[in-house]
C-alpha atoms as a PDB file:
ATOM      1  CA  UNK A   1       0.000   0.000   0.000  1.00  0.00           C
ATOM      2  CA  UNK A   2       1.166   3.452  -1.040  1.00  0.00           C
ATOM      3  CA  UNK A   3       1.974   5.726   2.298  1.00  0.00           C
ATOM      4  CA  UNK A   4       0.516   8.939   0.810  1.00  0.00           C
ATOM      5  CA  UNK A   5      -2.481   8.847   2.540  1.00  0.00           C
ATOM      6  CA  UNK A   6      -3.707  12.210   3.114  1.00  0.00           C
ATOM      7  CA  UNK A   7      -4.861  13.154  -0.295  1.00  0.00           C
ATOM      8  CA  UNK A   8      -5.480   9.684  -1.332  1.00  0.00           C
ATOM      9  CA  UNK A   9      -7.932  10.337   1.683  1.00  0.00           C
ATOM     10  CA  UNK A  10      -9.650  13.691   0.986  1.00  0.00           C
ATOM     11  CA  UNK A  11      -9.905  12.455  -3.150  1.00  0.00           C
ATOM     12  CA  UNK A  12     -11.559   9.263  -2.320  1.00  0.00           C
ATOM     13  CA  UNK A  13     -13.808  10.690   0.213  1.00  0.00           C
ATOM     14  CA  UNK A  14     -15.019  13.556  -1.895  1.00  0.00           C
ATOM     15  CA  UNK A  15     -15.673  11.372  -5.147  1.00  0.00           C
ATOM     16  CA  UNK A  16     -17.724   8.514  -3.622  1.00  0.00           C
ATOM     17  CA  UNK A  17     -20.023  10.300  -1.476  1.00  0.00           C
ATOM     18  CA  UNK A  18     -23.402   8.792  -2.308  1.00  0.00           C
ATOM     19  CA  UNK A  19     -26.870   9.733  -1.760  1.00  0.00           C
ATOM     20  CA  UNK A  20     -28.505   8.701   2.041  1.00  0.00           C
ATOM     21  CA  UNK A  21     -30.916   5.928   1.001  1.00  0.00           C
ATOM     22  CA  UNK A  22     -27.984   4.054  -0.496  1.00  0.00           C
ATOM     23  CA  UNK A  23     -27.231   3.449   3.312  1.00  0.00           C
ATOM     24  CA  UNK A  24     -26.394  -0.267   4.642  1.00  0.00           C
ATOM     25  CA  UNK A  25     -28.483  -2.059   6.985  1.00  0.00           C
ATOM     26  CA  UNK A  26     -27.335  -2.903  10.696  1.00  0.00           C
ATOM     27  CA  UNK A  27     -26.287  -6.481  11.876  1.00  0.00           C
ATOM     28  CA  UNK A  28     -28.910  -9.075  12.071  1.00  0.00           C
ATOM     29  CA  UNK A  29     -30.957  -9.744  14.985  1.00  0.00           C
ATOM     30  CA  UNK A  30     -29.179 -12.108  17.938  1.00  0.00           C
ATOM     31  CA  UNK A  31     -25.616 -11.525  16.284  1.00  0.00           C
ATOM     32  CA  UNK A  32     -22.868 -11.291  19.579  1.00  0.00           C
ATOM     33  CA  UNK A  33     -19.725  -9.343  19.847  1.00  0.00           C
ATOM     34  CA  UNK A  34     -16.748 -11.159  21.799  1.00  0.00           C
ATOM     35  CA  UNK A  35     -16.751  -9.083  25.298  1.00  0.00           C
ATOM     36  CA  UNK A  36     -13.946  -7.780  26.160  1.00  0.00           C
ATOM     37  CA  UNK A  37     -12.627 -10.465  28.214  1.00  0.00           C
ATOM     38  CA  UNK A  38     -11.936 -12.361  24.901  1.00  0.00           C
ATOM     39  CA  UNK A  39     -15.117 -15.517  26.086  1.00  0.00           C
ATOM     40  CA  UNK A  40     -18.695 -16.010  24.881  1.00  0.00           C
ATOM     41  CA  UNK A  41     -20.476 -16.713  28.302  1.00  0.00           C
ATOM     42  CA  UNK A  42     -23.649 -18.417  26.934  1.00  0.00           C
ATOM     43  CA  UNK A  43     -26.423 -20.965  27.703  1.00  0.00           C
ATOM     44  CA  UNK A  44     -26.949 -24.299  25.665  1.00  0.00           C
ATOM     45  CA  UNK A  45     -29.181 -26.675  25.189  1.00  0.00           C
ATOM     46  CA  UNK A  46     -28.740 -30.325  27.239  1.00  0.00           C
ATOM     47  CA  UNK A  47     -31.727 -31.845  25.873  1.00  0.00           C
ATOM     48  CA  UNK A  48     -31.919 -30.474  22.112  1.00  0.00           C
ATOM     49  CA  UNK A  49     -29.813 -29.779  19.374  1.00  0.00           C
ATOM     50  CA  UNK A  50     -27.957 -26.269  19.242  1.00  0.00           C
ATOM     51  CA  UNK A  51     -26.166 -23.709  16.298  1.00  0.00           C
ATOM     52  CA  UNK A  52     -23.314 -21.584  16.345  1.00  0.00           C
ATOM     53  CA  UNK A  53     -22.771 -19.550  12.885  1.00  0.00           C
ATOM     54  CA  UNK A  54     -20.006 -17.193  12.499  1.00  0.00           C
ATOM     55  CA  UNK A  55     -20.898 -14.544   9.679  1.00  0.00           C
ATOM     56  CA  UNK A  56     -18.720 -14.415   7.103  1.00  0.00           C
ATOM     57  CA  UNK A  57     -16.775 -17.831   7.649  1.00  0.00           C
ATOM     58  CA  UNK A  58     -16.899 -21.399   7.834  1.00  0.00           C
ATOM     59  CA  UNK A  59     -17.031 -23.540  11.119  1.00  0.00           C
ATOM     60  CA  UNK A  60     -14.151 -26.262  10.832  1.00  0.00           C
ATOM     61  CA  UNK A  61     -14.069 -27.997  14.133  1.00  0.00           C
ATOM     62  CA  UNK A  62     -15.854 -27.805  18.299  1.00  0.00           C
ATOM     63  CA  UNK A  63     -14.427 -29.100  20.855  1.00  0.00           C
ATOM     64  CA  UNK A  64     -14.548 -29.820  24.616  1.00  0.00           C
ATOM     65  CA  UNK A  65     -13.828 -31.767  27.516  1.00  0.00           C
ATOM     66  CA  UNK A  66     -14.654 -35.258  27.141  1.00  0.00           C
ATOM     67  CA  UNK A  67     -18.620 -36.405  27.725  1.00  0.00           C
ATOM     68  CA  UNK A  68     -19.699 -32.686  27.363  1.00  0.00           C
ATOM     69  CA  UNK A  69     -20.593 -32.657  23.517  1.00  0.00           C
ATOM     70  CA  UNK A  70     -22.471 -34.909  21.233  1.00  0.00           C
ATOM     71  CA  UNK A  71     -23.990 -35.169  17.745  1.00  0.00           C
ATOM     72  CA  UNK A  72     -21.366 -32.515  16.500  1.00  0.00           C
ATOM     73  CA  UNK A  73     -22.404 -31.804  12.751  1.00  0.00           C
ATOM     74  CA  UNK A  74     -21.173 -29.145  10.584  1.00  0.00           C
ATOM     75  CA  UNK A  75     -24.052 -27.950   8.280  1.00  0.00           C
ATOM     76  CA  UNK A  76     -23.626 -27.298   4.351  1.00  0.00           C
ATOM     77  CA  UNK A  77     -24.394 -23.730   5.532  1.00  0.00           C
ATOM     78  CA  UNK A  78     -21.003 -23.333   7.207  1.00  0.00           C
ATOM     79  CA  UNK A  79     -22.445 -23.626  10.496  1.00  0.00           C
ATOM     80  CA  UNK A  80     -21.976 -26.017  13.476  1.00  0.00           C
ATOM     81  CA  UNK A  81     -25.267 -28.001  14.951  1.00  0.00           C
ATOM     82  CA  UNK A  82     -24.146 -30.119  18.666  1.00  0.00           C
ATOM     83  CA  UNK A  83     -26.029 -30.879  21.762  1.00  0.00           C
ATOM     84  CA  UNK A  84     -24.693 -30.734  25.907  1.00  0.00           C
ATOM     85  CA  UNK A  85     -24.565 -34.196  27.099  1.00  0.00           C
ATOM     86  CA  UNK A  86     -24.078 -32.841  31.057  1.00  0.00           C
ATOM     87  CA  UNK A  87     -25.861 -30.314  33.474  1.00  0.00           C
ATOM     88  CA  UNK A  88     -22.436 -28.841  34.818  1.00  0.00           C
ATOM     89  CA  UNK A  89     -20.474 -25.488  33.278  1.00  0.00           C
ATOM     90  CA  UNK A  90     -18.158 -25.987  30.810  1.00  0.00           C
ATOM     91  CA  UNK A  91     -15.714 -24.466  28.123  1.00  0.00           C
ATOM     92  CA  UNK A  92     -15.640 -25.084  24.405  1.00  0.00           C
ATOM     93  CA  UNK A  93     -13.686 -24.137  21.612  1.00  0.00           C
ATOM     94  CA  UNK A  94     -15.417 -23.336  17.661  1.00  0.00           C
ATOM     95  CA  UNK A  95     -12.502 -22.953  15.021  1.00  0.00           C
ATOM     96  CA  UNK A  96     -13.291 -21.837  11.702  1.00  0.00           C
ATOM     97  CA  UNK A  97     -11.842 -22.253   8.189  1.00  0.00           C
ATOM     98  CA  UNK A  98     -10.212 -18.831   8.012  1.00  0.00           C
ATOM     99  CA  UNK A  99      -8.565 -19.453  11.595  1.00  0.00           C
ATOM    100  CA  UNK A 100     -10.469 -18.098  13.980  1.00  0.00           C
ATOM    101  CA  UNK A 101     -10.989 -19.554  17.761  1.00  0.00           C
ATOM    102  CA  UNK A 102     -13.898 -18.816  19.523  1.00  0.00           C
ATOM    103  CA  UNK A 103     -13.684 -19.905  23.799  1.00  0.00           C
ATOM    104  CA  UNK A 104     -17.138 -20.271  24.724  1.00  0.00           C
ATOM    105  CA  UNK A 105     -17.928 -20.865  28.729  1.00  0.00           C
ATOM    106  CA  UNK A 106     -21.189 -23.077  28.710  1.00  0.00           C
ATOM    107  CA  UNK A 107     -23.918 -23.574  30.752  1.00  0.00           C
ATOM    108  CA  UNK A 108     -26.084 -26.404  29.913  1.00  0.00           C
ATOM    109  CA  UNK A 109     -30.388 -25.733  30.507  1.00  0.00           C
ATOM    110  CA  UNK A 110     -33.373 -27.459  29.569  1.00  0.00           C
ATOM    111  CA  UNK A 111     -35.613 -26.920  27.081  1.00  0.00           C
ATOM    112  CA  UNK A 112     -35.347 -25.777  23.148  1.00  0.00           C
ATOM    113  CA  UNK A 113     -32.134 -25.338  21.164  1.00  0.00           C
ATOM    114  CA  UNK A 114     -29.990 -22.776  21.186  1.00  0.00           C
ATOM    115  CA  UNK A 115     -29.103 -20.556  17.853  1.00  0.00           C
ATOM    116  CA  UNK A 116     -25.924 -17.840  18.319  1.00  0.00           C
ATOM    117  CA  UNK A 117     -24.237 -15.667  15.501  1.00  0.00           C
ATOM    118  CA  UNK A 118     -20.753 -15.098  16.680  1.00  0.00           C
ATOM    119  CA  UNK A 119     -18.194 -12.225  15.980  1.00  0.00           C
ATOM    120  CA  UNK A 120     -14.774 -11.799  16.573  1.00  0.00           C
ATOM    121  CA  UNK A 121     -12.419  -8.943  16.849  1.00  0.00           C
ATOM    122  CA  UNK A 122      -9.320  -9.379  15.782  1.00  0.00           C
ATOM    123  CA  UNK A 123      -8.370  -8.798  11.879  1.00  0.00           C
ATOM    124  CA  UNK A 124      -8.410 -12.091   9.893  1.00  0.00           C
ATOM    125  CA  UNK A 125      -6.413 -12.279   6.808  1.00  0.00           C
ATOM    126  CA  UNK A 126      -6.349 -14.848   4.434  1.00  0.00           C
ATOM    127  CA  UNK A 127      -4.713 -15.292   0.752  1.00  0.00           C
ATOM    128  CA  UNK A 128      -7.838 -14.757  -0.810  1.00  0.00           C
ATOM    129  CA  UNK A 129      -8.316 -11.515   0.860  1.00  0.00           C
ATOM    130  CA  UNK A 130      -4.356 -10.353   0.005  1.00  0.00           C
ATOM    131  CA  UNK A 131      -5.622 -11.195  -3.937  1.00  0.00           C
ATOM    132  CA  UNK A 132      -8.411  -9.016  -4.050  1.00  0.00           C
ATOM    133  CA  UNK A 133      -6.750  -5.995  -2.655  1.00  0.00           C
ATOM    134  CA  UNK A 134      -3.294  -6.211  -4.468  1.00  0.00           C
ATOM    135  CA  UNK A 135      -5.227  -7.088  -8.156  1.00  0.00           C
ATOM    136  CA  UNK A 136      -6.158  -3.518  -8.338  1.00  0.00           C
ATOM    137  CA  UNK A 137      -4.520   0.078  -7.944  1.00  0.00           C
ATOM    138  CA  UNK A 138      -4.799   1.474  -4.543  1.00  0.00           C
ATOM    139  CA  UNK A 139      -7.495   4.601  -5.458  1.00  0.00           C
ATOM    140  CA  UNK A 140      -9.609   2.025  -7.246  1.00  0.00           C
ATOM    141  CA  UNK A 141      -9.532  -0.524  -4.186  1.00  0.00           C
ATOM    142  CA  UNK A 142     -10.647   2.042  -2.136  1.00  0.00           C
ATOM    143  CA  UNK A 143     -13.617   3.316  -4.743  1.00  0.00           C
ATOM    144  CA  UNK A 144     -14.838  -0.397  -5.029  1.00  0.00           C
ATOM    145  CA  UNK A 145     -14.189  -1.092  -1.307  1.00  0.00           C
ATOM    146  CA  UNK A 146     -16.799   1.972  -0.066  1.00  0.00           C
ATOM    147  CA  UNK A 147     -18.982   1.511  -2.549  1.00  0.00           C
ATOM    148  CA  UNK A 148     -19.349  -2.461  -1.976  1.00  0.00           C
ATOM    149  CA  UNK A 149     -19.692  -1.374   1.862  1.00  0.00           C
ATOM    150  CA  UNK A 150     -22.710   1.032   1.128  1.00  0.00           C
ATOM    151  CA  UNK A 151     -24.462  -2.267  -0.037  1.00  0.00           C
ATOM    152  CA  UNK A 152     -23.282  -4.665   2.662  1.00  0.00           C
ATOM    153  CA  UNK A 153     -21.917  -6.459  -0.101  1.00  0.00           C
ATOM    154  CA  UNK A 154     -18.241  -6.630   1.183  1.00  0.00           C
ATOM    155  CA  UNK A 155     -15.836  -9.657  -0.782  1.00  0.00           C
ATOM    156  CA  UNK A 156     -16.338 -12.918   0.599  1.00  0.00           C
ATOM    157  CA  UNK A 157     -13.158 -12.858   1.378  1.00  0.00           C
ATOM    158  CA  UNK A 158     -13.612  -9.892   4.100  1.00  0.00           C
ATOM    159  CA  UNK A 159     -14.806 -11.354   7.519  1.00  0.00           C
ATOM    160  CA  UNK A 160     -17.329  -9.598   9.733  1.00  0.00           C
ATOM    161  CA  UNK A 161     -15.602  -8.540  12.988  1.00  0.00           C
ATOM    162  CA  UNK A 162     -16.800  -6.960  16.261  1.00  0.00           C
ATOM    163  CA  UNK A 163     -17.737  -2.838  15.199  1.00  0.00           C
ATOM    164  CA  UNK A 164     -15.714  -0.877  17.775  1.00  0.00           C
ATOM    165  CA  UNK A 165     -15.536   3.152  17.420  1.00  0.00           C
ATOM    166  CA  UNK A 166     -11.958   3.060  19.678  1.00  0.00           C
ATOM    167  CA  UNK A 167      -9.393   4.291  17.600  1.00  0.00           C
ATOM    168  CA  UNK A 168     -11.537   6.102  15.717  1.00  0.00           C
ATOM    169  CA  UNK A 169     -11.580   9.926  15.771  1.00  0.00           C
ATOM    170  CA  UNK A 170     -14.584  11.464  16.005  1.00  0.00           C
ATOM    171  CA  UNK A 171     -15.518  15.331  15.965  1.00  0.00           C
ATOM    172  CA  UNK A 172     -16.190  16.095  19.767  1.00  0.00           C
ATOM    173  CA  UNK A 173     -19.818  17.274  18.863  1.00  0.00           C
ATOM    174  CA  UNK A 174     -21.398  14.507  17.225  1.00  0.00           C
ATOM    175  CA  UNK A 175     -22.162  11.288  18.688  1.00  0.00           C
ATOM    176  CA  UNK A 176     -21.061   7.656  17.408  1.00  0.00           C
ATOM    177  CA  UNK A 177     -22.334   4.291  17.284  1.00  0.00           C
ATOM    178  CA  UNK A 178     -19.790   1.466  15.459  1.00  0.00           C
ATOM    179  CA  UNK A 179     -22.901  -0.322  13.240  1.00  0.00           C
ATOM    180  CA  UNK A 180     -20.935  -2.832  11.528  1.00  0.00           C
ATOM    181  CA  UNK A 181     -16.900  -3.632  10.767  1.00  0.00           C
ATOM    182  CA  UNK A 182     -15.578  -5.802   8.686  1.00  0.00           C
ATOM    183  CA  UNK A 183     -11.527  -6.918   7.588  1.00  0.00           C
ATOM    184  CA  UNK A 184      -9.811  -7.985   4.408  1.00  0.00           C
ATOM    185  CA  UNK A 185      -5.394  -8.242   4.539  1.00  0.00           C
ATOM    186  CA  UNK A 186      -3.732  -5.356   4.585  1.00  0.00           C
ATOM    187  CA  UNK A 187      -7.774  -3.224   5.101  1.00  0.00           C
ATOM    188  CA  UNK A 188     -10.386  -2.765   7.717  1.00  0.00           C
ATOM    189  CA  UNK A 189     -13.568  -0.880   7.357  1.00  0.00           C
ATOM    190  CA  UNK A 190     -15.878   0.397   9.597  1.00  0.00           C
ATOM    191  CA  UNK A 191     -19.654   1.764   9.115  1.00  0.00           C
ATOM    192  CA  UNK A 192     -20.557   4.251  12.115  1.00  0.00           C
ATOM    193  CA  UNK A 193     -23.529   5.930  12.883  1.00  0.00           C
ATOM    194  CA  UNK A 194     -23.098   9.713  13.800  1.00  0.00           C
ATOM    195  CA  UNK A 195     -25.699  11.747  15.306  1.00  0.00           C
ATOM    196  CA  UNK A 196     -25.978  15.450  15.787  1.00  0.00           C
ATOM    197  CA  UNK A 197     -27.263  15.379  19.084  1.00  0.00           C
ATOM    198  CA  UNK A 198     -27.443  19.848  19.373  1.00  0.00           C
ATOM    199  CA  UNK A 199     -30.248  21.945  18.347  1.00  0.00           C
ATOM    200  CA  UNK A 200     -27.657  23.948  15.550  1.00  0.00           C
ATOM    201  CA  UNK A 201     -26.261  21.946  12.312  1.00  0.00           C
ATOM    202  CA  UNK A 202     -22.431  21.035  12.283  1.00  0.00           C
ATOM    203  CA  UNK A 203     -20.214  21.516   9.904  1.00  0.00           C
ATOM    204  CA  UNK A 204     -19.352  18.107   8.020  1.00  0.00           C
ATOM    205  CA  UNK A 205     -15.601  17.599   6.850  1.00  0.00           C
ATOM    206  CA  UNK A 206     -13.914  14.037   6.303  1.00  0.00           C
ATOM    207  CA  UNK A 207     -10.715  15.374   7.660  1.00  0.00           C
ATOM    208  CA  UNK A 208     -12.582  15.514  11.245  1.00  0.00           C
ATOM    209  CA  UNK A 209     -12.534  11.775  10.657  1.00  0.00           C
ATOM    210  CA  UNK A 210      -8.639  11.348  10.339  1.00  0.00           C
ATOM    211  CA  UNK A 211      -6.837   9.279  12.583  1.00  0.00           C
ATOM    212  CA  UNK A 212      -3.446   7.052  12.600  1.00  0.00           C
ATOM    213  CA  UNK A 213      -4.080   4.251   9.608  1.00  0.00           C
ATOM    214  CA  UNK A 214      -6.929   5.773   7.984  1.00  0.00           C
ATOM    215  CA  UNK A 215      -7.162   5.010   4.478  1.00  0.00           C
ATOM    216  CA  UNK A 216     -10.627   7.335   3.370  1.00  0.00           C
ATOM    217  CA  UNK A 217     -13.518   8.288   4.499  1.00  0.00           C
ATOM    218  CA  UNK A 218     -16.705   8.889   2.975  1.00  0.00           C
ATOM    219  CA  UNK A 219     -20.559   9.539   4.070  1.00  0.00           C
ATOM    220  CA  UNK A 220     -23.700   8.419   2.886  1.00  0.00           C
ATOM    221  CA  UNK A 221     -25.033  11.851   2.059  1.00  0.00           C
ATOM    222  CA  UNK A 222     -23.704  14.791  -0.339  1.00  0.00           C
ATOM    223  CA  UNK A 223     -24.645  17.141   2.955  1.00  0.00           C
ATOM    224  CA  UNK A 224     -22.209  19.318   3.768  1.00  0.00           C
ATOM    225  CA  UNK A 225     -24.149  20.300   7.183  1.00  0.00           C
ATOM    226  CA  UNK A 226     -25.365  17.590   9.387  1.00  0.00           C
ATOM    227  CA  UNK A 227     -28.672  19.312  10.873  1.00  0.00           C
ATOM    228  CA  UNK A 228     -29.697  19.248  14.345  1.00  0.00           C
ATOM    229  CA  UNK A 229     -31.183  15.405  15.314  1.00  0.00           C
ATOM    230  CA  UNK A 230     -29.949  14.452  12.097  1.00  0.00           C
ATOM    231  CA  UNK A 231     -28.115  10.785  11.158  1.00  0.00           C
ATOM    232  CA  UNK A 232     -25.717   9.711   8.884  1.00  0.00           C
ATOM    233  CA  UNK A 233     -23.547   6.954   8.218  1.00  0.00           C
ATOM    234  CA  UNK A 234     -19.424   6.843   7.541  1.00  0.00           C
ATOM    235  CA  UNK A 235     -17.163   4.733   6.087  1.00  0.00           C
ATOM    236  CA  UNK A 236     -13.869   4.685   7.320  1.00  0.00           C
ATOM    237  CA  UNK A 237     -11.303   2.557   5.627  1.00  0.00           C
ATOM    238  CA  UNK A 238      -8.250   2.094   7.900  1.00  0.00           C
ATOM    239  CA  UNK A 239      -5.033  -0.109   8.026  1.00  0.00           C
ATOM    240  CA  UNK A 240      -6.690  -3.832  10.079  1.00  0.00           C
ATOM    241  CA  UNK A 241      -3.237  -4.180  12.016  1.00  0.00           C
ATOM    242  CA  UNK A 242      -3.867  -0.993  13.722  1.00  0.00           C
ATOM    243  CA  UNK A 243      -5.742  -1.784  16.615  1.00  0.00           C
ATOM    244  CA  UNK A 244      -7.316   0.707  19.932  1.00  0.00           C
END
């Protein structure tokens, strides 16, 4: 990747802003971020059949201490189906195809199956990823990388990871809310929210958005001013090995 960023920044940004209703949609319903203590503390099954997805990947293997998991199936959907065989707390493991490890801490109930979507945090590269982003100049990666964004139509080789606004800059007088983040190789992006929570508009300028690693940034409206209550959406491309 080329290291002058600046006014590959402010170009990109300016050229791909896009009209509002172009906007993505949030995470489905029931997905879960890994907390911050790096475990998925969740309750399973012990008398019917449960499912773990993980968006954007494949699960390759579960594991756990001996006699605590049975009828473990992985489902032409990429998920994983398996069923608690004791009534005591317990930790298992989910790996996926592009190497991710999820540590889940157990506890085993009655009644109906359990269905979780899982995300992690960390960036996840993988060859296919490093292919799609080197086959193309750098201004035209980030062009097709926004715009596939503003559909939630990211590369299947990008992975869905845990949205985070830390690291992020954001102007002191709008608020934030990470929506949805997902990572590539050598690129992350993010999709925030930002609210003008004042009863005056605020001026809206993508260098307000700069930070350490960003790449570009771009909104989902041609607005210049972001009226009082108002919403918008950003997209902030930014190096995935820089982390908060």
């Amino acid at each position: 990747m080329k290291s002058n960023l600046m006014a590959v920044f402010v170009a990109v940004a300016l050229s791909v802003s896009l009209p509002a209703q172009a906007s993505a949609s949030a995470l489905p319903a029931g997905t879960l971020s890994l907390p911050q203590n790096g475990q998925f503390t969740l309750s399973v099954s012990a008398t019917n059949p449960n499912m773990i997805h993980i968006p954007g990947d494949v699960v390759s293997a579960i594991s756990g201490p001996a006699g605590t998991l049975t009828d473990k199936r992985l489902t032409s959907s990429g998920a994983v189906v398996f069923t608690a065989v004791t009534d005591k707390p317990f930790t298992f493991y989910v790996e996926t195809r592009k190497g991710q490890t999820f540590p889940v801490a157990a506890t085993p109930v009655k009644g109906q199956g359990k269905v979780y979507r899982l995300l992690g945090d960390m960036p996840v590269s993988t060859p296919e990823a490093k292919a799609w982003e080197t086959a193309q100049p750098y201004e035209s990666l980030l062009l097709s990388l926004n715009n596939q964004a503003m559909k939630s139509a990211l590369p299947d080789s990008y992975t869905p990871v845990k949205p985070d606004v830390a690291g992020i800059t954001v102007p002191s007088r709008l608020q934030a809310v990470a929506e949805q983040a997902w990572t590539g190789h050598a690129l992350r992006i993010d999709r925030v929210r930002i609210t003008n929570p004042h009863s005056y508009g605020v001026a809206l300028r993508e260098q307000d958005f700069w930070a350490r690693g960003v790449r570009s940034v771009m909104f989902d409206s041609q607005a210049i001013t972001l009226m009082a209550g108002a919403t918008l959406r950003v997209f902030i491309i930014r190096d995935a090995e820089v982390q908060p």
